[in-house]
N, C-alpha and C. Protein backbone atom coordinates (compact mmCIF):
# COMPACT_ATOMS: atom_id res chain seq x y z
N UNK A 1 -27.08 98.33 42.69
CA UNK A 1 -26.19 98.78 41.63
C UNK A 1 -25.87 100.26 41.87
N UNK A 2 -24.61 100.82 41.43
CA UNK A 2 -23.92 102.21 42.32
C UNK A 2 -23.81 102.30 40.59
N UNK A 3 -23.77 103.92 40.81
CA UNK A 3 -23.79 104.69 39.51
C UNK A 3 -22.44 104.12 38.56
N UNK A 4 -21.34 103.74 38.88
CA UNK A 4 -19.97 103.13 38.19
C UNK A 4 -20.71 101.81 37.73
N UNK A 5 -21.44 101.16 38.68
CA UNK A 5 -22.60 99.66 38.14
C UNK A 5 -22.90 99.78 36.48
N UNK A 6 -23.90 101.02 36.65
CA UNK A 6 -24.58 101.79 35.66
C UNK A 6 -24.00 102.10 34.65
N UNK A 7 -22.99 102.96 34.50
CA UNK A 7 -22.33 103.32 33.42
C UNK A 7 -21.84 101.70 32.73
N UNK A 8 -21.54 100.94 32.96
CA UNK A 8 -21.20 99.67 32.34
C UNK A 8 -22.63 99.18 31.58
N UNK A 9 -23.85 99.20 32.46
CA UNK A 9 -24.86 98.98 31.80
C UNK A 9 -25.25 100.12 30.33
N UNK A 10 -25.00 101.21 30.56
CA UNK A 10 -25.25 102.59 29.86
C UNK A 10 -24.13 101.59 28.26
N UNK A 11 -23.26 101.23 28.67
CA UNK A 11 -21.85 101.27 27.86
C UNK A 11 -22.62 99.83 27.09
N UNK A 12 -22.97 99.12 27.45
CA UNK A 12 -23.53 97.47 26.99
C UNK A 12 -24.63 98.12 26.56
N UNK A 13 -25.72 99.17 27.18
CA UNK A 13 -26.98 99.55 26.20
C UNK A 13 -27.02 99.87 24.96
N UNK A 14 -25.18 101.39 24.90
CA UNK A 14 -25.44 101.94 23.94
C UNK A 14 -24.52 100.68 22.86
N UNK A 15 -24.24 99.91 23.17
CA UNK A 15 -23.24 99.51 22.23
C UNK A 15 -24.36 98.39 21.75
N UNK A 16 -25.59 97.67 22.13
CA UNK A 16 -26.73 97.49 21.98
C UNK A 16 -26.97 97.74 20.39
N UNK A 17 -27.68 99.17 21.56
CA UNK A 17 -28.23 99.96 19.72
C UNK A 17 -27.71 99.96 18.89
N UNK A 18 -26.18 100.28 18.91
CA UNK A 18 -25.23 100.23 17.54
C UNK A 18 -25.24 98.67 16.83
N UNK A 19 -25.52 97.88 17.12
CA UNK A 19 -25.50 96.22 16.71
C UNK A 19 -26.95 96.33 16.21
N UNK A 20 -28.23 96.60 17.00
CA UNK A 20 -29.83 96.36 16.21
C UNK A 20 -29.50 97.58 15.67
N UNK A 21 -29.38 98.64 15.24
CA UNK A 21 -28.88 99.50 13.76
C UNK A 21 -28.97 98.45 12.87
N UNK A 22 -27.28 98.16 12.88
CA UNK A 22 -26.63 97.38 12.00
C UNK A 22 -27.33 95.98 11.58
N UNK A 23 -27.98 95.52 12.27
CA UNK A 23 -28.77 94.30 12.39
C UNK A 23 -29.72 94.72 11.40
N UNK A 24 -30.26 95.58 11.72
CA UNK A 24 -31.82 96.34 11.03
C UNK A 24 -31.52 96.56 9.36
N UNK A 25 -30.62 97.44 9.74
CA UNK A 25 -30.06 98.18 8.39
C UNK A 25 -29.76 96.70 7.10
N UNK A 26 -29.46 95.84 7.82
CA UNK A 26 -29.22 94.54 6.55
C UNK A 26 -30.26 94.19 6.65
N UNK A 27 -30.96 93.96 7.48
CA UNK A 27 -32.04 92.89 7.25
C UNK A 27 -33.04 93.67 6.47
N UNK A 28 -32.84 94.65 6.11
CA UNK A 28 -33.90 96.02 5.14
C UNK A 28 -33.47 95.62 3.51
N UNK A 29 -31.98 95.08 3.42
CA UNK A 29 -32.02 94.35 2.36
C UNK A 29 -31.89 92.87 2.38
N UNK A 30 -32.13 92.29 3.21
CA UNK A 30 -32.95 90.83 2.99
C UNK A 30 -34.04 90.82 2.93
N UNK A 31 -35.08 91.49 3.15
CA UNK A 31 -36.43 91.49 3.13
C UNK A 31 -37.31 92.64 2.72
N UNK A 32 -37.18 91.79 0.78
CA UNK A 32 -38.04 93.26 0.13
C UNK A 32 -39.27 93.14 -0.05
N UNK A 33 -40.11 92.31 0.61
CA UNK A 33 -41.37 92.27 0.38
C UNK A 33 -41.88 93.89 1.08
N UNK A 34 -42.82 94.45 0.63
CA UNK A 34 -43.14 95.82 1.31
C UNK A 34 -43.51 96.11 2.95
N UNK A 35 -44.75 94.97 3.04
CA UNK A 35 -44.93 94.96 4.41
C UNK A 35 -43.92 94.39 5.44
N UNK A 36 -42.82 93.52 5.37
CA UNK A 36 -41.85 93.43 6.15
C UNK A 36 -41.04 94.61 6.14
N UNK A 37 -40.66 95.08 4.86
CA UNK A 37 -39.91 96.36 4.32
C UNK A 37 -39.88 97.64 5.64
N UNK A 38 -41.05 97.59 5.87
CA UNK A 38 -42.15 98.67 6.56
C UNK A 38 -41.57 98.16 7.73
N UNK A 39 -42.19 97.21 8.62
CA UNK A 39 -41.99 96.94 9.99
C UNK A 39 -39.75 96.88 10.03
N UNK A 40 -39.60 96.36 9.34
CA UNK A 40 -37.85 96.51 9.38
C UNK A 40 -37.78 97.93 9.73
N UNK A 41 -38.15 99.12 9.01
CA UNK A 41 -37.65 100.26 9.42
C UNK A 41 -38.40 100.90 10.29
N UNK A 42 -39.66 100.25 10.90
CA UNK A 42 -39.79 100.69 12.25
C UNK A 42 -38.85 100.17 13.43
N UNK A 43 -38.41 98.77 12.99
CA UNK A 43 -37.17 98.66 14.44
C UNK A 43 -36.29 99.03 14.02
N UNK A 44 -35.25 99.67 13.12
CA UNK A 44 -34.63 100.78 12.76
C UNK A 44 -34.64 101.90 13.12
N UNK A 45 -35.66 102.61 13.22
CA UNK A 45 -35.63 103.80 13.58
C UNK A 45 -35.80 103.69 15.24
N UNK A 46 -36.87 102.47 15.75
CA UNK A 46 -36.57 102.22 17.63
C UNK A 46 -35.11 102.40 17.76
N UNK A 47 -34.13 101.24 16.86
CA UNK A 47 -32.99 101.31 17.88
C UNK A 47 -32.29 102.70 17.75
N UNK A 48 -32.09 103.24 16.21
CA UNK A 48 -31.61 105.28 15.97
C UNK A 48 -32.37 105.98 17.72
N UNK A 49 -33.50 106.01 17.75
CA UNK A 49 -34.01 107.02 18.50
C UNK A 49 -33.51 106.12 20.13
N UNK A 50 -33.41 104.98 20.09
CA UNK A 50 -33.37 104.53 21.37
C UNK A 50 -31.48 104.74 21.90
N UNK A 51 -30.85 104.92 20.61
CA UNK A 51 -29.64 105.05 21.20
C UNK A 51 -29.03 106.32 21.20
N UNK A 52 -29.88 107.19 20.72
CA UNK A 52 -30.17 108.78 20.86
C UNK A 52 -30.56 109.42 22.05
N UNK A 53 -31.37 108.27 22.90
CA UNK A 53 -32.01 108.66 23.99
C UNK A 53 -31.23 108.28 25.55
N UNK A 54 -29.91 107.03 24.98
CA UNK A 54 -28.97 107.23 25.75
C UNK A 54 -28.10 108.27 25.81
N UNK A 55 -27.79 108.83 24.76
CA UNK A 55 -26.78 109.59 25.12
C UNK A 55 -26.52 110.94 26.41
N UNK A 56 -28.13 111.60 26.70
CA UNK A 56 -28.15 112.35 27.69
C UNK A 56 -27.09 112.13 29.03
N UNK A 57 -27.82 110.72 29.54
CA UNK A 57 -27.54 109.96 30.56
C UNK A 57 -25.85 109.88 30.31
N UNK A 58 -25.53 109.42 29.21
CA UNK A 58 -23.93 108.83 29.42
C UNK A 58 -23.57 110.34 29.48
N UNK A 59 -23.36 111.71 28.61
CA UNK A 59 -23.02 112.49 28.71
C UNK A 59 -22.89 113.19 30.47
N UNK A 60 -23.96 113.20 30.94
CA UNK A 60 -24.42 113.44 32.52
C UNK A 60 -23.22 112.68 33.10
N UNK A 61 -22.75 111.68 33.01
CA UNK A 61 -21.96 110.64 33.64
C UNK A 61 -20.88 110.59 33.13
N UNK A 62 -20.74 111.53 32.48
CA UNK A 62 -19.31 111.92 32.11
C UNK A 62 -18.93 110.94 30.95
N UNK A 63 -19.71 109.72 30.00
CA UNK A 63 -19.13 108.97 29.62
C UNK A 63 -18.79 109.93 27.96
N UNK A 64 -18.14 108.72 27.17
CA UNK A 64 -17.95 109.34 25.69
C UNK A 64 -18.93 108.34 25.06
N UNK A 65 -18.86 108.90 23.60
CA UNK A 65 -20.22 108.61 22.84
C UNK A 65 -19.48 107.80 21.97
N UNK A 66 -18.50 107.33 22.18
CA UNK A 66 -17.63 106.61 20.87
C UNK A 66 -18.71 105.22 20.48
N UNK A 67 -18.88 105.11 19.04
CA UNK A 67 -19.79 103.75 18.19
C UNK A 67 -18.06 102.97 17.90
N UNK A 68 -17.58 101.94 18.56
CA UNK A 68 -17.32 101.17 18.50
C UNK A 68 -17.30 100.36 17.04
N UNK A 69 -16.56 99.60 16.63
CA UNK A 69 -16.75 99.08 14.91
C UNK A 69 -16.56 97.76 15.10
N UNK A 70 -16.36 96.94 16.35
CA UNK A 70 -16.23 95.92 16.32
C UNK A 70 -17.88 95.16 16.80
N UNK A 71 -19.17 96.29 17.55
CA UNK A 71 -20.27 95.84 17.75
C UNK A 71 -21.25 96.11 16.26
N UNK A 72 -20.32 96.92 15.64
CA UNK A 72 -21.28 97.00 13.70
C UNK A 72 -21.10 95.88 13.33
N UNK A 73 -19.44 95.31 13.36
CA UNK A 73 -18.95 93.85 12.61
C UNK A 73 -19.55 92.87 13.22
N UNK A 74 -20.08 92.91 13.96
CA UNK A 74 -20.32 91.57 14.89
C UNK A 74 -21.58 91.58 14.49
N UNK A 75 -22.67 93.15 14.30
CA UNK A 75 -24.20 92.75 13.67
C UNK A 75 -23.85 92.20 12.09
N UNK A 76 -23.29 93.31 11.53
CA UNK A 76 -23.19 92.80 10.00
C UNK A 76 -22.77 91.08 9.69
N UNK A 77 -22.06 90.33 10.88
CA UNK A 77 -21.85 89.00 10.45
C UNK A 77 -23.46 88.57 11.05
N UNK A 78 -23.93 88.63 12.11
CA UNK A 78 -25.43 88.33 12.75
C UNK A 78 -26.23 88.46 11.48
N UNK A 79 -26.30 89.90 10.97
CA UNK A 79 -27.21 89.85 9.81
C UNK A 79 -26.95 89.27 8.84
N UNK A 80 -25.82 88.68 8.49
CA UNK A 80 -25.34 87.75 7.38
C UNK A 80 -26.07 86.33 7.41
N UNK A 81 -25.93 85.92 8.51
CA UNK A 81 -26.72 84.59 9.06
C UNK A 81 -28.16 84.67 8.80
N UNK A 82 -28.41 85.96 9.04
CA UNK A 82 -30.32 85.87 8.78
C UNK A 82 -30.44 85.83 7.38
N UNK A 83 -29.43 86.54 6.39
CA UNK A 83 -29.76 86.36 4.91
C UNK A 83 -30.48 85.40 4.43
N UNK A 84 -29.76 83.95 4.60
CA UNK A 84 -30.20 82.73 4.34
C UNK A 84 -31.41 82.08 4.19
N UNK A 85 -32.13 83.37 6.23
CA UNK A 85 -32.86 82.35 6.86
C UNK A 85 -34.98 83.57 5.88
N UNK A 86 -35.56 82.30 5.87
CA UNK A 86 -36.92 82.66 5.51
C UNK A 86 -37.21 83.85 6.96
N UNK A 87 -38.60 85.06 6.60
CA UNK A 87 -38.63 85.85 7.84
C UNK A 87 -38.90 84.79 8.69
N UNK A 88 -39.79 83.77 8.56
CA UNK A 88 -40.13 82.94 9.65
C UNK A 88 -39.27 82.61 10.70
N UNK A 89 -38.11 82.04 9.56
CA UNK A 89 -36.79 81.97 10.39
C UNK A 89 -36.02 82.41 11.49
N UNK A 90 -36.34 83.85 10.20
CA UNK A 90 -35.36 84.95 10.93
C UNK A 90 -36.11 85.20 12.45
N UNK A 91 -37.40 85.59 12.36
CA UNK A 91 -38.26 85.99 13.64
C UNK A 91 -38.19 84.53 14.40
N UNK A 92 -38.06 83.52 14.38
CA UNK A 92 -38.11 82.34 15.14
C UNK A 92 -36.56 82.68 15.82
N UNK A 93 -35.46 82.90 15.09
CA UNK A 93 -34.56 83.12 15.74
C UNK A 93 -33.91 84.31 16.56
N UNK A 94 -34.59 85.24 16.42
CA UNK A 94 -35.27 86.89 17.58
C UNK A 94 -35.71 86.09 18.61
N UNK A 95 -36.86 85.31 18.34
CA UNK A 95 -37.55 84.57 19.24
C UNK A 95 -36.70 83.96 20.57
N UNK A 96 -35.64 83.29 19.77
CA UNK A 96 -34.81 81.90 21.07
C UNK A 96 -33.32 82.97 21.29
N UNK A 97 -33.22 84.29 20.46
CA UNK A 97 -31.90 85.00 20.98
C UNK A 97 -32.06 86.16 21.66
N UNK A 98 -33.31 86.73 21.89
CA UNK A 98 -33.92 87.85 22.73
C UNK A 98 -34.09 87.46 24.53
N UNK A 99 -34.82 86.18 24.78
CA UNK A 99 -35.09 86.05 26.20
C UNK A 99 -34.42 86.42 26.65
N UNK A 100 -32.90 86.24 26.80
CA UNK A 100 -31.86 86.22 28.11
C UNK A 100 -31.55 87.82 27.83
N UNK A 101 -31.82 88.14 26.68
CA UNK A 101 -31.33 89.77 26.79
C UNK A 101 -32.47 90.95 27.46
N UNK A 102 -33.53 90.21 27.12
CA UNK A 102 -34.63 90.86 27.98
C UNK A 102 -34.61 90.49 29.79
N UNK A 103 -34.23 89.15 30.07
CA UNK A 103 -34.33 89.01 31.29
C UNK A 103 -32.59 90.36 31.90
N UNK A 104 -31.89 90.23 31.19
CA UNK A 104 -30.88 90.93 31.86
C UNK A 104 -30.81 92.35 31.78
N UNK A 105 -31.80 92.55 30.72
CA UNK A 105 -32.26 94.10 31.24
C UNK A 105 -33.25 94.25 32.26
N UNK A 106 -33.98 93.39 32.43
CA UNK A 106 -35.10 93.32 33.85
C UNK A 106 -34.04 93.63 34.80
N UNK A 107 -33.34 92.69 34.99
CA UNK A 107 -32.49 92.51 36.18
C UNK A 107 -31.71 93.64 36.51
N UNK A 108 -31.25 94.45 35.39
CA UNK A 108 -30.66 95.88 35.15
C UNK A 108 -31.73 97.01 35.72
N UNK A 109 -32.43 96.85 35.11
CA UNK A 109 -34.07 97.79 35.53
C UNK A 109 -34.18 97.69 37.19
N UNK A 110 -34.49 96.50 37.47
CA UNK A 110 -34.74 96.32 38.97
C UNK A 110 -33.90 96.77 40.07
N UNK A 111 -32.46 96.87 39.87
CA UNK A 111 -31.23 97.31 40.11
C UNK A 111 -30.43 99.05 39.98
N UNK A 112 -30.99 99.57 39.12
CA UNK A 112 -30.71 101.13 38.29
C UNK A 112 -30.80 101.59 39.77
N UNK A 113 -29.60 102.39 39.74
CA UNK A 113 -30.38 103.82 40.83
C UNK A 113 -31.30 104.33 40.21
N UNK A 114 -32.00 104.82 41.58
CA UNK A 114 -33.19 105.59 41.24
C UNK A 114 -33.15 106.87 40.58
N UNK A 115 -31.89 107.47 40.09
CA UNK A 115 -31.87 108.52 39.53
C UNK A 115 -32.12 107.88 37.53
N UNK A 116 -31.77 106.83 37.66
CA UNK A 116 -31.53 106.30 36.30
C UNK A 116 -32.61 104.79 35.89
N UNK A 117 -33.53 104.56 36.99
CA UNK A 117 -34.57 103.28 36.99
C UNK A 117 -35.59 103.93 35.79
N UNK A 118 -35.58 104.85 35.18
CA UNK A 118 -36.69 104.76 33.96
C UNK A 118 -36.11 104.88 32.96
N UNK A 119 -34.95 105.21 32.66
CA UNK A 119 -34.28 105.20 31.40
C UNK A 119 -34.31 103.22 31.16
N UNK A 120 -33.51 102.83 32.65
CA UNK A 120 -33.31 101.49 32.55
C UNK A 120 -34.38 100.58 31.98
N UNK A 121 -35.47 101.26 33.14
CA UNK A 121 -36.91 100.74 32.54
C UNK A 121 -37.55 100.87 31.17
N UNK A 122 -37.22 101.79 30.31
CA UNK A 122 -37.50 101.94 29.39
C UNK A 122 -36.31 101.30 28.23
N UNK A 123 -35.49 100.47 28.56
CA UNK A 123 -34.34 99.75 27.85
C UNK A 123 -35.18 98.28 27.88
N UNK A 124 -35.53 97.77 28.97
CA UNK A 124 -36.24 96.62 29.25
C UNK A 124 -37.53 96.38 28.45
N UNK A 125 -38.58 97.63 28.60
CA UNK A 125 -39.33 97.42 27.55
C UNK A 125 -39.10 97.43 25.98
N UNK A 126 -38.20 98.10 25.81
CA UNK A 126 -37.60 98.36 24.37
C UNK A 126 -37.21 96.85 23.80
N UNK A 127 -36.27 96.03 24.51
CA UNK A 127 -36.11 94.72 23.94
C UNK A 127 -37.23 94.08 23.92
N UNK A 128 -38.09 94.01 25.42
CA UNK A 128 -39.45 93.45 25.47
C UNK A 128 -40.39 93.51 24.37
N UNK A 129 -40.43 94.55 23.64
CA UNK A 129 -41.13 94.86 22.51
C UNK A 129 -40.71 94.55 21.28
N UNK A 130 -39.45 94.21 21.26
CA UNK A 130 -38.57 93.52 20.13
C UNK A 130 -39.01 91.87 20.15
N UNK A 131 -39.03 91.40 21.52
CA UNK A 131 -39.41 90.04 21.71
C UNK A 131 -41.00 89.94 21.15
N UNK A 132 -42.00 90.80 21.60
CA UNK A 132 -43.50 90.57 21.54
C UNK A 132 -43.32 90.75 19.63
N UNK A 133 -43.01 91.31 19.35
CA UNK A 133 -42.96 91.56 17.90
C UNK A 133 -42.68 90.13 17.22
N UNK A 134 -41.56 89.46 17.59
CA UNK A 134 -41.06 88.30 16.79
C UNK A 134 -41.93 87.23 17.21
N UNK A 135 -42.75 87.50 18.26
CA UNK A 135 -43.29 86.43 18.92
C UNK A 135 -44.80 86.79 17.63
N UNK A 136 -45.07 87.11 17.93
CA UNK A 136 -46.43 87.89 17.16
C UNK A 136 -46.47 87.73 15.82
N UNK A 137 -45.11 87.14 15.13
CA UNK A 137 -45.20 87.17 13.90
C UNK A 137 -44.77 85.76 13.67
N UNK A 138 -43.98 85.05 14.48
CA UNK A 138 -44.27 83.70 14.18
C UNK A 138 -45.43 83.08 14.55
N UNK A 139 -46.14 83.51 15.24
CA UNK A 139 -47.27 82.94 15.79
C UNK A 139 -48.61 83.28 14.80
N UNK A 140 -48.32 84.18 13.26
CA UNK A 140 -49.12 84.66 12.18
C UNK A 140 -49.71 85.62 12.47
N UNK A 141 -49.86 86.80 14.27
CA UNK A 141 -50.50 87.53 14.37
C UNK A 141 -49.72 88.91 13.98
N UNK A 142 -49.55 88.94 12.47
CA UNK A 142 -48.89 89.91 11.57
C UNK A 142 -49.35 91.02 11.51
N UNK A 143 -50.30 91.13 11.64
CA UNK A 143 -51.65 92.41 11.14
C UNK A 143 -51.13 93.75 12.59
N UNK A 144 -50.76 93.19 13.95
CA UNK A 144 -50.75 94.30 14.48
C UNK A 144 -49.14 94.09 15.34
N UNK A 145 -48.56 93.20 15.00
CA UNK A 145 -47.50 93.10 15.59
C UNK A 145 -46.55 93.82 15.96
N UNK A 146 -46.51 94.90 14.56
CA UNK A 146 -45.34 96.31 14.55
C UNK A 146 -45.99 97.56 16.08
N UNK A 147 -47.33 97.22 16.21
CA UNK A 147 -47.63 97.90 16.95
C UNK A 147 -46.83 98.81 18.65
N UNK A 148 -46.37 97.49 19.05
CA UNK A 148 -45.93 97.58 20.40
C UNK A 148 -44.32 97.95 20.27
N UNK A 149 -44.48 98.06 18.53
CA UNK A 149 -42.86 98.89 18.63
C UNK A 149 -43.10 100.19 18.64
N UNK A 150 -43.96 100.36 17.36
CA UNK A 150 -44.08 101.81 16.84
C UNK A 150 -44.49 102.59 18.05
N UNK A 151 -45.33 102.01 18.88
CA UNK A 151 -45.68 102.99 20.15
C UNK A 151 -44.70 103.55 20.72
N UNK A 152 -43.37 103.18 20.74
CA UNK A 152 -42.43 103.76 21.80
C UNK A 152 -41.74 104.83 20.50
N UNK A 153 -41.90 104.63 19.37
CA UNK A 153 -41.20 106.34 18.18
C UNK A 153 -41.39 107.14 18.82
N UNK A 154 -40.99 107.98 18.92
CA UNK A 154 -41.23 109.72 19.05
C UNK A 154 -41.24 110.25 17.73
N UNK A 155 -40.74 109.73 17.03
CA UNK A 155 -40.50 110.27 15.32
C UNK A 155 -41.36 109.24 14.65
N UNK A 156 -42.45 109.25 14.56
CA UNK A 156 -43.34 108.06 13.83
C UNK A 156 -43.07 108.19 11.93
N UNK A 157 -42.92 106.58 11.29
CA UNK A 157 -42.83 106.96 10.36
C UNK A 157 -44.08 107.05 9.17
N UNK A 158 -43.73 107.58 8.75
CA UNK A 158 -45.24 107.91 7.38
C UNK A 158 -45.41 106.25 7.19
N UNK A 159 -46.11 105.90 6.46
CA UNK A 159 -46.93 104.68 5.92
C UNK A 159 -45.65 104.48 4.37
N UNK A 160 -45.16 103.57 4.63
CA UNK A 160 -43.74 103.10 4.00
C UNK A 160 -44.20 102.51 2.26
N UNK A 161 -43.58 103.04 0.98
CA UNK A 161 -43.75 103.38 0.19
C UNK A 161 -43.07 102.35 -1.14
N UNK A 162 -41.97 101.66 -0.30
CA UNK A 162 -41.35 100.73 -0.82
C UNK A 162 -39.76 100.83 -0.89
C-alpha cells in the first residue's frame, strides 16, 4: 500500500469515527440503565479521542478534516435500528457487524507504510476492542468487559454518575 493507498484508508477511518460517535451518542439514549449508561460513554469517548488522533496523520498528508453528514445519517438510522433491539441484542448485533470491519483493518494494518503501520495498527485494535467488548457481554462476562476499551482513553472517565 503507497501513501495515496493510505490516505483513502485515513478518509474510511476518519469517516469511521464520525458514524461510532453518532452510533454511541444514541445508543446513550437507548440505554438508561446506569451501568450500560457508563460503558456507552466509554466507547464514546474511544471513538471522540480515536478520531482526534487521526487527524495529525491526515493533516501531515495534506488531507482536510471535513465530518461529512451523510456518515452521521447513516449512524443515526444504524442507531435507530438498535432502539428496538434489548442490549443483548444490540451487542449480539456488534457481534455479527464488527468481524469483517476488524478483519479489513488487519488487512489495512498489515499493508500501512511503515511511516503510518502504528497509527494503522492502533485502528485495528481499536475495532478489535469494540468486538472483545460485545463479545464479553453477550457471553455475561459484564463485570470487566469495558476494560479492553477503557485501556486505550488517554482521557479516562471519572466513575459515571447517571
Amino acid at each position: 500500500m503507497n501513501v495515496e493507498e493510505f490516505k483513502d484508508a485515513l478518509v474510511e477511518y476518519y469517516q469511521g469515527e464520525l458514524m461510532g460517535e453518532a452510533v454511541m451518542e444514541q445508543m446513550i439514549k437507548n440505554y438508561n440503565e446506569p451501568e450500560r449508561h457508563a460503558k456507552l460513554a466509554v466507547l464514546l469517548q474511544l471513538e471522540t479521542e480515536t478520531k482526534a488522533r487521526l487527524r495529525p496523520a491526515m493533516i501531515e498528508l495534506g488531507m482536510r478534516l471535513d465530518e461529512e453528514d451523510a456518515p452521521r445519517a447513516e449512524a443515526r438510522q444504524i442507531a435507530e435500528g438498535f432502539k428496538s433491539l434489548s442490549w443483548e441484542q444490540a451487542m449480539g448485533a456488534m457481534c455479527e457487524q464488527l468481524p469483517p470491519v476488524v478483519a479489513h483493518y488487519r488487512d489495512i494494518a498489515d499493508k500501512a507504510p511503515r511511516a503510518y503501520r502504528d497509527l494503522a495498527e492502533s485502528m485495528f485494535l481499536h475495532e478489535k476492542s469494540l468486538l472483545d467488548f460485545a463479545e464479553m457481554e453477550v457471553q455475561g462476562e459484564i463485570e470487566h468487559s469495558i476494560d479492553v476499551v477503557s485501556e486505550q482513553l488517554h482521557f479516562k472517565l471519572p466513575a459515571y454518575g447517571g
